[in-house]
C-alpha atoms as a PDB file:
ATOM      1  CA  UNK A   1       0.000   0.000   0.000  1.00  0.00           C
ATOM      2  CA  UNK A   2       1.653   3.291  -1.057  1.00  0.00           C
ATOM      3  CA  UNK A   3       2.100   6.171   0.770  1.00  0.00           C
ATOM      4  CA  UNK A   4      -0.841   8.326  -0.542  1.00  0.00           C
ATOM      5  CA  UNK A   5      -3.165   5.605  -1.317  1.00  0.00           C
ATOM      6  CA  UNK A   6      -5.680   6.890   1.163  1.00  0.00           C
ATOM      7  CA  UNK A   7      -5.980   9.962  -1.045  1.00  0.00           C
ATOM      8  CA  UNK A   8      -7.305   7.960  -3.915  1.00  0.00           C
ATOM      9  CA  UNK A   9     -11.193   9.048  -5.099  1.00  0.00           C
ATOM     10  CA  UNK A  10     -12.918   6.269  -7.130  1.00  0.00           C
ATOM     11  CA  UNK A  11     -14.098   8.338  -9.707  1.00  0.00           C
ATOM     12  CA  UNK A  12     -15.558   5.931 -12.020  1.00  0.00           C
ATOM     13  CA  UNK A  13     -17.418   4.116  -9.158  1.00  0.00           C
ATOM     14  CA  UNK A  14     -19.196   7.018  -7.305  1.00  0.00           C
ATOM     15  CA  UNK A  15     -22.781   7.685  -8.347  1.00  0.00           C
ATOM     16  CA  UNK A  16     -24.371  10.900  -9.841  1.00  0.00           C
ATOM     17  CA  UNK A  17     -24.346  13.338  -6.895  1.00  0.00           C
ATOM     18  CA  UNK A  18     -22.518  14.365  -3.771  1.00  0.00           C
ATOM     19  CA  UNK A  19     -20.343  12.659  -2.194  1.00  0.00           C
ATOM     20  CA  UNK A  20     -17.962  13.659   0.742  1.00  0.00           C
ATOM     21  CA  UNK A  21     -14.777  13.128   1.842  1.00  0.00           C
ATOM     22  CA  UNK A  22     -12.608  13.419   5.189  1.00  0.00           C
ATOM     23  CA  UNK A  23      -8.985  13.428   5.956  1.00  0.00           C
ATOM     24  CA  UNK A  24      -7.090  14.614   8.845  1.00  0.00           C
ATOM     25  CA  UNK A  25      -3.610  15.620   8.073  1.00  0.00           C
ATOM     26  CA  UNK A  26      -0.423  15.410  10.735  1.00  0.00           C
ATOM     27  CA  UNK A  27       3.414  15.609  10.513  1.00  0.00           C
ATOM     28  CA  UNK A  28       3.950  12.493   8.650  1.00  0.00           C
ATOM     29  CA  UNK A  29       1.490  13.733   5.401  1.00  0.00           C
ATOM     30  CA  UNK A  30       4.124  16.087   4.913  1.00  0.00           C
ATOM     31  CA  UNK A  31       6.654  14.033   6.182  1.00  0.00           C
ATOM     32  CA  UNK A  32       5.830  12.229   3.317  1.00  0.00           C
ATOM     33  CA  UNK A  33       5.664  14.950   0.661  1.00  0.00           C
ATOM     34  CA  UNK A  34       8.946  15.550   1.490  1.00  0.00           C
ATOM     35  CA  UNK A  35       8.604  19.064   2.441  1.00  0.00           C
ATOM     36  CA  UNK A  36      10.973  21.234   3.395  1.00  0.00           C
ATOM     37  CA  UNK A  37       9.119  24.363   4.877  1.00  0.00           C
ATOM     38  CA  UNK A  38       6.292  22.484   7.041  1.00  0.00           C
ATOM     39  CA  UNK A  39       7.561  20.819  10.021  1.00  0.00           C
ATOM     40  CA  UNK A  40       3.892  19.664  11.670  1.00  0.00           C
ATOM     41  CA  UNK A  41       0.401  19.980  10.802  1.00  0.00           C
ATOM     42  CA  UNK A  42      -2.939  19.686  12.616  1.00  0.00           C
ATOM     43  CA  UNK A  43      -5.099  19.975   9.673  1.00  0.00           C
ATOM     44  CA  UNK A  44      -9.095  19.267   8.577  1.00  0.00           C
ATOM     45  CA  UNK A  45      -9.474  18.130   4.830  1.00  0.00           C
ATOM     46  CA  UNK A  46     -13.164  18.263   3.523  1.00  0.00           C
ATOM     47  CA  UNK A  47     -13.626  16.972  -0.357  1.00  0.00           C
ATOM     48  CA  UNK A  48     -16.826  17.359  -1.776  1.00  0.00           C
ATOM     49  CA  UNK A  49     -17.366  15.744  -5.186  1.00  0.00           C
ATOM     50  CA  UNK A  50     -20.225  15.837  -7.268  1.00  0.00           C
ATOM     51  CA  UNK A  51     -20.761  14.079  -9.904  1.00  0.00           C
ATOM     52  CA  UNK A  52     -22.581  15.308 -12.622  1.00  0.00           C
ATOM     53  CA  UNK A  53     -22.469  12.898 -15.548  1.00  0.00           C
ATOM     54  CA  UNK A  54     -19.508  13.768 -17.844  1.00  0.00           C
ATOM     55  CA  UNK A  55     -17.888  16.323 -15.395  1.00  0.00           C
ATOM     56  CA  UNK A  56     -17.031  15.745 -11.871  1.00  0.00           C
ATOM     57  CA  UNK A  57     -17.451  19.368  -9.461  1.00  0.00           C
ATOM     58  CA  UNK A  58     -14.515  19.030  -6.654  1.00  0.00           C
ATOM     59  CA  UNK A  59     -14.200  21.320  -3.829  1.00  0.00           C
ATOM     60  CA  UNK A  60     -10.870  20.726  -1.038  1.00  0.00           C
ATOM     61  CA  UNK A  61     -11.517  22.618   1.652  1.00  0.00           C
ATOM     62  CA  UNK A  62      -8.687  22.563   4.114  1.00  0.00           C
ATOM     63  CA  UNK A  63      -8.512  24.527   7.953  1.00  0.00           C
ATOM     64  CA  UNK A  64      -6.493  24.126  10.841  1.00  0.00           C
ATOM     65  CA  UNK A  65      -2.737  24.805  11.883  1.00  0.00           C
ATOM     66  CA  UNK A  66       0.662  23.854  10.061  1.00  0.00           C
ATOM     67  CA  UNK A  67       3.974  24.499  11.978  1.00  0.00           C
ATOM     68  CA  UNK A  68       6.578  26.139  10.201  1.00  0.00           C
ATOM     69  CA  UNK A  69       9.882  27.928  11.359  1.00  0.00           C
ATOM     70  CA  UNK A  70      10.149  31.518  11.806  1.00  0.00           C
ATOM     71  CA  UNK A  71      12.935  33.032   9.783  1.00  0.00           C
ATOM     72  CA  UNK A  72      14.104  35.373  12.083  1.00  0.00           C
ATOM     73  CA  UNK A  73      14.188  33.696  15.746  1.00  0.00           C
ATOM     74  CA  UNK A  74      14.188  29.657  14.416  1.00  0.00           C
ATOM     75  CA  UNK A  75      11.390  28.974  16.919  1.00  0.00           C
ATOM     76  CA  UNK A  76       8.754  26.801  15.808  1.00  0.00           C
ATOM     77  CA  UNK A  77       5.731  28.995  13.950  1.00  0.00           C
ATOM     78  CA  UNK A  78       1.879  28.292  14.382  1.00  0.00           C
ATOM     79  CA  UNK A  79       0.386  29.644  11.231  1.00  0.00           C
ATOM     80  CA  UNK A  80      -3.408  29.004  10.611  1.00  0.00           C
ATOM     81  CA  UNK A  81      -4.567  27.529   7.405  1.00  0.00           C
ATOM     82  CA  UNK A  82      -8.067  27.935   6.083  1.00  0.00           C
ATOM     83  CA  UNK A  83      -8.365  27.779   2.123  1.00  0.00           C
ATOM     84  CA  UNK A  84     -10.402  25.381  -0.250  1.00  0.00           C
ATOM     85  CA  UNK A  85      -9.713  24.731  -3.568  1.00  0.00           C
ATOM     86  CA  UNK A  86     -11.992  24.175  -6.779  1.00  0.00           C
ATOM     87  CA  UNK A  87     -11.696  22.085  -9.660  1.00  0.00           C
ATOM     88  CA  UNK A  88     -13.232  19.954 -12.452  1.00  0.00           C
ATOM     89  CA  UNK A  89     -12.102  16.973 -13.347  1.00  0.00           C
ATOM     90  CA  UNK A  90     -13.090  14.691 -17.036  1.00  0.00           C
ATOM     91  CA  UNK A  91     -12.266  11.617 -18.525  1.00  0.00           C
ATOM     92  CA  UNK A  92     -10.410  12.167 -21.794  1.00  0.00           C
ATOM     93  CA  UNK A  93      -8.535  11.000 -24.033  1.00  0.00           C
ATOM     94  CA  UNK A  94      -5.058  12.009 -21.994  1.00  0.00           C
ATOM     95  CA  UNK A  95      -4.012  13.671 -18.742  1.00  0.00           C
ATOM     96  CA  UNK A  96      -4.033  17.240 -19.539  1.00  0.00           C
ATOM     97  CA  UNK A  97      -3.923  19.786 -16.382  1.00  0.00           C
ATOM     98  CA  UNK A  98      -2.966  23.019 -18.762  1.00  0.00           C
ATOM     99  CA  UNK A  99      -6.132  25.220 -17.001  1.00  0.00           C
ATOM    100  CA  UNK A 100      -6.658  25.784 -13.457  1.00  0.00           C
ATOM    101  CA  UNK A 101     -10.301  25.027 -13.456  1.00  0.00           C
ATOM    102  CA  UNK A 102     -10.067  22.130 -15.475  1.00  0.00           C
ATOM    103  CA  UNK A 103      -8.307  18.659 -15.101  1.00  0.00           C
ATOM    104  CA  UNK A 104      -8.562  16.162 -17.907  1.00  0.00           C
ATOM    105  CA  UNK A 105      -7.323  12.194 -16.907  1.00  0.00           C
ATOM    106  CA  UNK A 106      -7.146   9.330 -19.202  1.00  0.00           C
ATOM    107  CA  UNK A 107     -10.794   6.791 -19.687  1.00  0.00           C
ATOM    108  CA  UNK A 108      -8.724   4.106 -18.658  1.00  0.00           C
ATOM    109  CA  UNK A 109      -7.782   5.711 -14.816  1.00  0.00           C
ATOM    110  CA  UNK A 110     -10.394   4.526 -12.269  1.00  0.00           C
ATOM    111  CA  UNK A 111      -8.914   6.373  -9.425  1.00  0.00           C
ATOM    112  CA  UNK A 112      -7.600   9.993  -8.982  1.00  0.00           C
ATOM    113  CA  UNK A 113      -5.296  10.797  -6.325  1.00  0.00           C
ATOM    114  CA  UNK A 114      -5.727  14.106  -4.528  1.00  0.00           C
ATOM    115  CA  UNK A 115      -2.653  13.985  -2.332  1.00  0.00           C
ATOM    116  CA  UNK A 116      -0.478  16.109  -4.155  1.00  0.00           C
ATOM    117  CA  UNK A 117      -3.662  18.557  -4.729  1.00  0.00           C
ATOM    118  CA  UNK A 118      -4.212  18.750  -0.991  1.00  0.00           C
ATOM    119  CA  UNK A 119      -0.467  19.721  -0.549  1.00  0.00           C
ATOM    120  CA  UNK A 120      -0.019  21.941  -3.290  1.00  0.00           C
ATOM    121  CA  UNK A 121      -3.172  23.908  -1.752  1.00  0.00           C
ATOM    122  CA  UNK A 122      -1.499  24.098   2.154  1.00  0.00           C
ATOM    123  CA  UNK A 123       1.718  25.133   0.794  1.00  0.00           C
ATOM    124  CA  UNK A 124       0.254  28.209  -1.402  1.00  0.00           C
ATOM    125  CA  UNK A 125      -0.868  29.331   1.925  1.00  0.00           C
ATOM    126  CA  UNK A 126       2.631  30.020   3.470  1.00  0.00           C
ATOM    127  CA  UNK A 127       3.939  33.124   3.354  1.00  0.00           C
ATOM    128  CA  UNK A 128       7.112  34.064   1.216  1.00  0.00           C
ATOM    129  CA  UNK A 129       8.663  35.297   4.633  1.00  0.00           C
ATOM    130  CA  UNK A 130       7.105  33.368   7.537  1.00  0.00           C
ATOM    131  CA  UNK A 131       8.341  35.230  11.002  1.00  0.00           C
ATOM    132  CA  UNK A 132       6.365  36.126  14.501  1.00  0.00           C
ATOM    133  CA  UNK A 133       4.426  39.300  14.992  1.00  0.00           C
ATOM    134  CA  UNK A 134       6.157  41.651  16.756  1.00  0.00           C
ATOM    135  CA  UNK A 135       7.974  41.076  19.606  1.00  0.00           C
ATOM    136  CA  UNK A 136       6.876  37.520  19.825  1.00  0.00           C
ATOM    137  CA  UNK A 137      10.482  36.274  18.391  1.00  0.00           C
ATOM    138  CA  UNK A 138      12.798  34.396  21.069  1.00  0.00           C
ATOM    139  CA  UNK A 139      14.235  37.122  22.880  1.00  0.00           C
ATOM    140  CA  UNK A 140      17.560  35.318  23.289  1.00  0.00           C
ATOM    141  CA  UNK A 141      17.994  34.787  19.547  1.00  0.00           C
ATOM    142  CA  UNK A 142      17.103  38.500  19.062  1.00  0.00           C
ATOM    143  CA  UNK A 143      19.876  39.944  21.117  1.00  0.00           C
ATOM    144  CA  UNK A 144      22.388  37.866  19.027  1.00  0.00           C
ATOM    145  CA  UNK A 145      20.652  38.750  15.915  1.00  0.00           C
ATOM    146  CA  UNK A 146      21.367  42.483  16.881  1.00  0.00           C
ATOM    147  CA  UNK A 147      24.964  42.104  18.547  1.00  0.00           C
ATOM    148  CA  UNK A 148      25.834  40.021  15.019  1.00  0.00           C
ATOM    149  CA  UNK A 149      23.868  42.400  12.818  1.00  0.00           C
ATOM    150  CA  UNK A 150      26.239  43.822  10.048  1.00  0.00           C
ATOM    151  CA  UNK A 151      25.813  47.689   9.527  1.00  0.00           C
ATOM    152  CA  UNK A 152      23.712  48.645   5.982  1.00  0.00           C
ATOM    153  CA  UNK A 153      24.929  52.315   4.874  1.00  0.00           C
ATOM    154  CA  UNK A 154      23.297  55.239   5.572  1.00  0.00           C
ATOM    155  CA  UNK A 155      19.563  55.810   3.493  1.00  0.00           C
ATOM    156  CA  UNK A 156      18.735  51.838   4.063  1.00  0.00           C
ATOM    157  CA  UNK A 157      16.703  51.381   6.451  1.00  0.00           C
ATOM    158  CA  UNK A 158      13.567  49.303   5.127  1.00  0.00           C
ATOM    159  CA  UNK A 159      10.512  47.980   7.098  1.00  0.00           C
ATOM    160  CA  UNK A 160      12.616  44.667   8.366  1.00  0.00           C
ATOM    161  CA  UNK A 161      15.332  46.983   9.979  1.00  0.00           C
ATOM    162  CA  UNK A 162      12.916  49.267  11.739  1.00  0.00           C
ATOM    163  CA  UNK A 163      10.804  46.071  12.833  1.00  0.00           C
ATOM    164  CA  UNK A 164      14.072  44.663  14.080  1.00  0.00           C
ATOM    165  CA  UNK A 165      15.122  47.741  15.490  1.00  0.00           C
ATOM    166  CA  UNK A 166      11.649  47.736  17.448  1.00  0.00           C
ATOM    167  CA  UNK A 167      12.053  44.595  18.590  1.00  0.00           C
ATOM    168  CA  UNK A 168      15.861  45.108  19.500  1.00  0.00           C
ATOM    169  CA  UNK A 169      14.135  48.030  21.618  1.00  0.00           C
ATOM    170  CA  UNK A 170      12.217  45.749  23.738  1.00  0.00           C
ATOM    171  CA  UNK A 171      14.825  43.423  24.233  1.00  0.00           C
ATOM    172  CA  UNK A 172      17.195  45.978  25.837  1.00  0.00           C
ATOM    173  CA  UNK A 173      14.499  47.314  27.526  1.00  0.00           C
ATOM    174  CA  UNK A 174      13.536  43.949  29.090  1.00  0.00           C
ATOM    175  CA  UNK A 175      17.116  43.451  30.033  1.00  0.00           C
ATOM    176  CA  UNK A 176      17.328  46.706  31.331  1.00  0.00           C
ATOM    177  CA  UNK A 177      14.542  45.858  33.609  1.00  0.00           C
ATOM    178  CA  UNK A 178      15.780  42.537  34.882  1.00  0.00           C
ATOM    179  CA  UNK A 179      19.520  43.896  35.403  1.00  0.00           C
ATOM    180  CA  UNK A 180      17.873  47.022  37.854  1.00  0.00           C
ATOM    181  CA  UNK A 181      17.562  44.477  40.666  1.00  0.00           C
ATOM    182  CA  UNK A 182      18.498  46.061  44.080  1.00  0.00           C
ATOM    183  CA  UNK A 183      19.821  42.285  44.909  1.00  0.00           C
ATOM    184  CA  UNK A 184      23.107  42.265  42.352  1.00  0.00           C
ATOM    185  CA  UNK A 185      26.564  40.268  43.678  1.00  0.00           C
ATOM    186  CA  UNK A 186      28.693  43.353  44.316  1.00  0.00           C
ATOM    187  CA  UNK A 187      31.581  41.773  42.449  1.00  0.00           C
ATOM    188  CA  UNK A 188      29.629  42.200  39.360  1.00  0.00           C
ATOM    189  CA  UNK A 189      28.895  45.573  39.865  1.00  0.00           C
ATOM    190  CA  UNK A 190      32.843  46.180  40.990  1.00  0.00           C
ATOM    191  CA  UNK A 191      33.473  45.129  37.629  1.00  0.00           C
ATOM    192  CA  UNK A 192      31.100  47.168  36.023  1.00  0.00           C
ATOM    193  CA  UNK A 193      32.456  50.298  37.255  1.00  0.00           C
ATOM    194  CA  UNK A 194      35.872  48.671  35.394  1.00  0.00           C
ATOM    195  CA  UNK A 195      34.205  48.527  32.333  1.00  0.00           C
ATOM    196  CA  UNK A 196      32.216  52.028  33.046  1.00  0.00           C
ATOM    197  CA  UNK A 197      36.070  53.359  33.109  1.00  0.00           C
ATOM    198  CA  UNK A 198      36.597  52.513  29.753  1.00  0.00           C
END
């Protein structure tokens, strides 16, 4: 049994109407698919197919949660997924999938498997650059991103650097905060004046 077989639809055998379909999609689905971006999924698939004769009406309707990684911090990213997908699908003479509202496969394929369908509809939902909102990055990271951060020239700045720059903001301030304990070792703050010096 291969790996997508689950995902097959018996065209050929389901009657003229409506018929539904459910899958739940993990980690190993994508696993599977080989992907590189999605690193876990909690996902919902609905597949409605009605059958209309000589044409076959299909509607994937997908919604949940995949887990990705943010590009800025590393740290795993929730992002929410809730798309659908439409598409009819003939018998013909060949397999012919040049329009986006129109799949052709050959007379002679009983079957038609929707697993790389499903995934090529989740994936379209990720973001070119997937990162956390504001301030939501790991903090830790963050400060090395900004000790290690090479210096653009002067007129540069775009909306990434002044994000960053907000975020680098919070960080300090946060540290700030936590290093204004009455309660420090005075050896550390002996040394401090050493460094103040310089």
């Amino acid at each position: 049994m291969g790996k997508f077989s689950a995902y097959k639809l018996p065209l050929k055998s389901l009657p003229v109407g409506s018929q539904e379909f459910d899958y739940h999609l993990d980690k190993q689905f994508f696993v599977d698919m080989e992907s590189s971006d999605i690193y876990g999924a909690n996902l919902d698939v609905h597949v409605t197919v009605v059958n209309k004769g000589d044409i076959y009406d299909m509607t994937i309707d997908i919604a949940g949660e995949i887990t990705l990684v943010c590009d800025r911090c590393l740290d795993d990213l929730e992002w929410p997924v809730d798309t659908s997908y439409h598409i009819f699908v003939k018998y013909g003479p060949d397999f012919n999938d040049d329009s986006d509202e129109l799949l052709e496969i050959p007379e002679g394929d009983a079957y038609l498997n929707i697993a790389y369908m499903i995934y090529d509809t989740v994936a379209l939902t990720i973001p070119i650059k997937h990162v956390h909102p504001l301030g939501k990055c790991n903090r830790a990271m963050s400060t090395l991103l900004k000790k290690h951060r090479a210096q653009g020239s002067a007129g540069e700045e775009d909306e990434d650097e002044e994000m960053m720059d907000e975020i680098m903001e919070e960080v300090d301030d946060t540290i700030d905060d936590a290093s204004s304990d009455d309660n420090t070792d005075p050896r550390w703050d002996e040394l401090k004046k050493l460094n103040d010096n310089n």
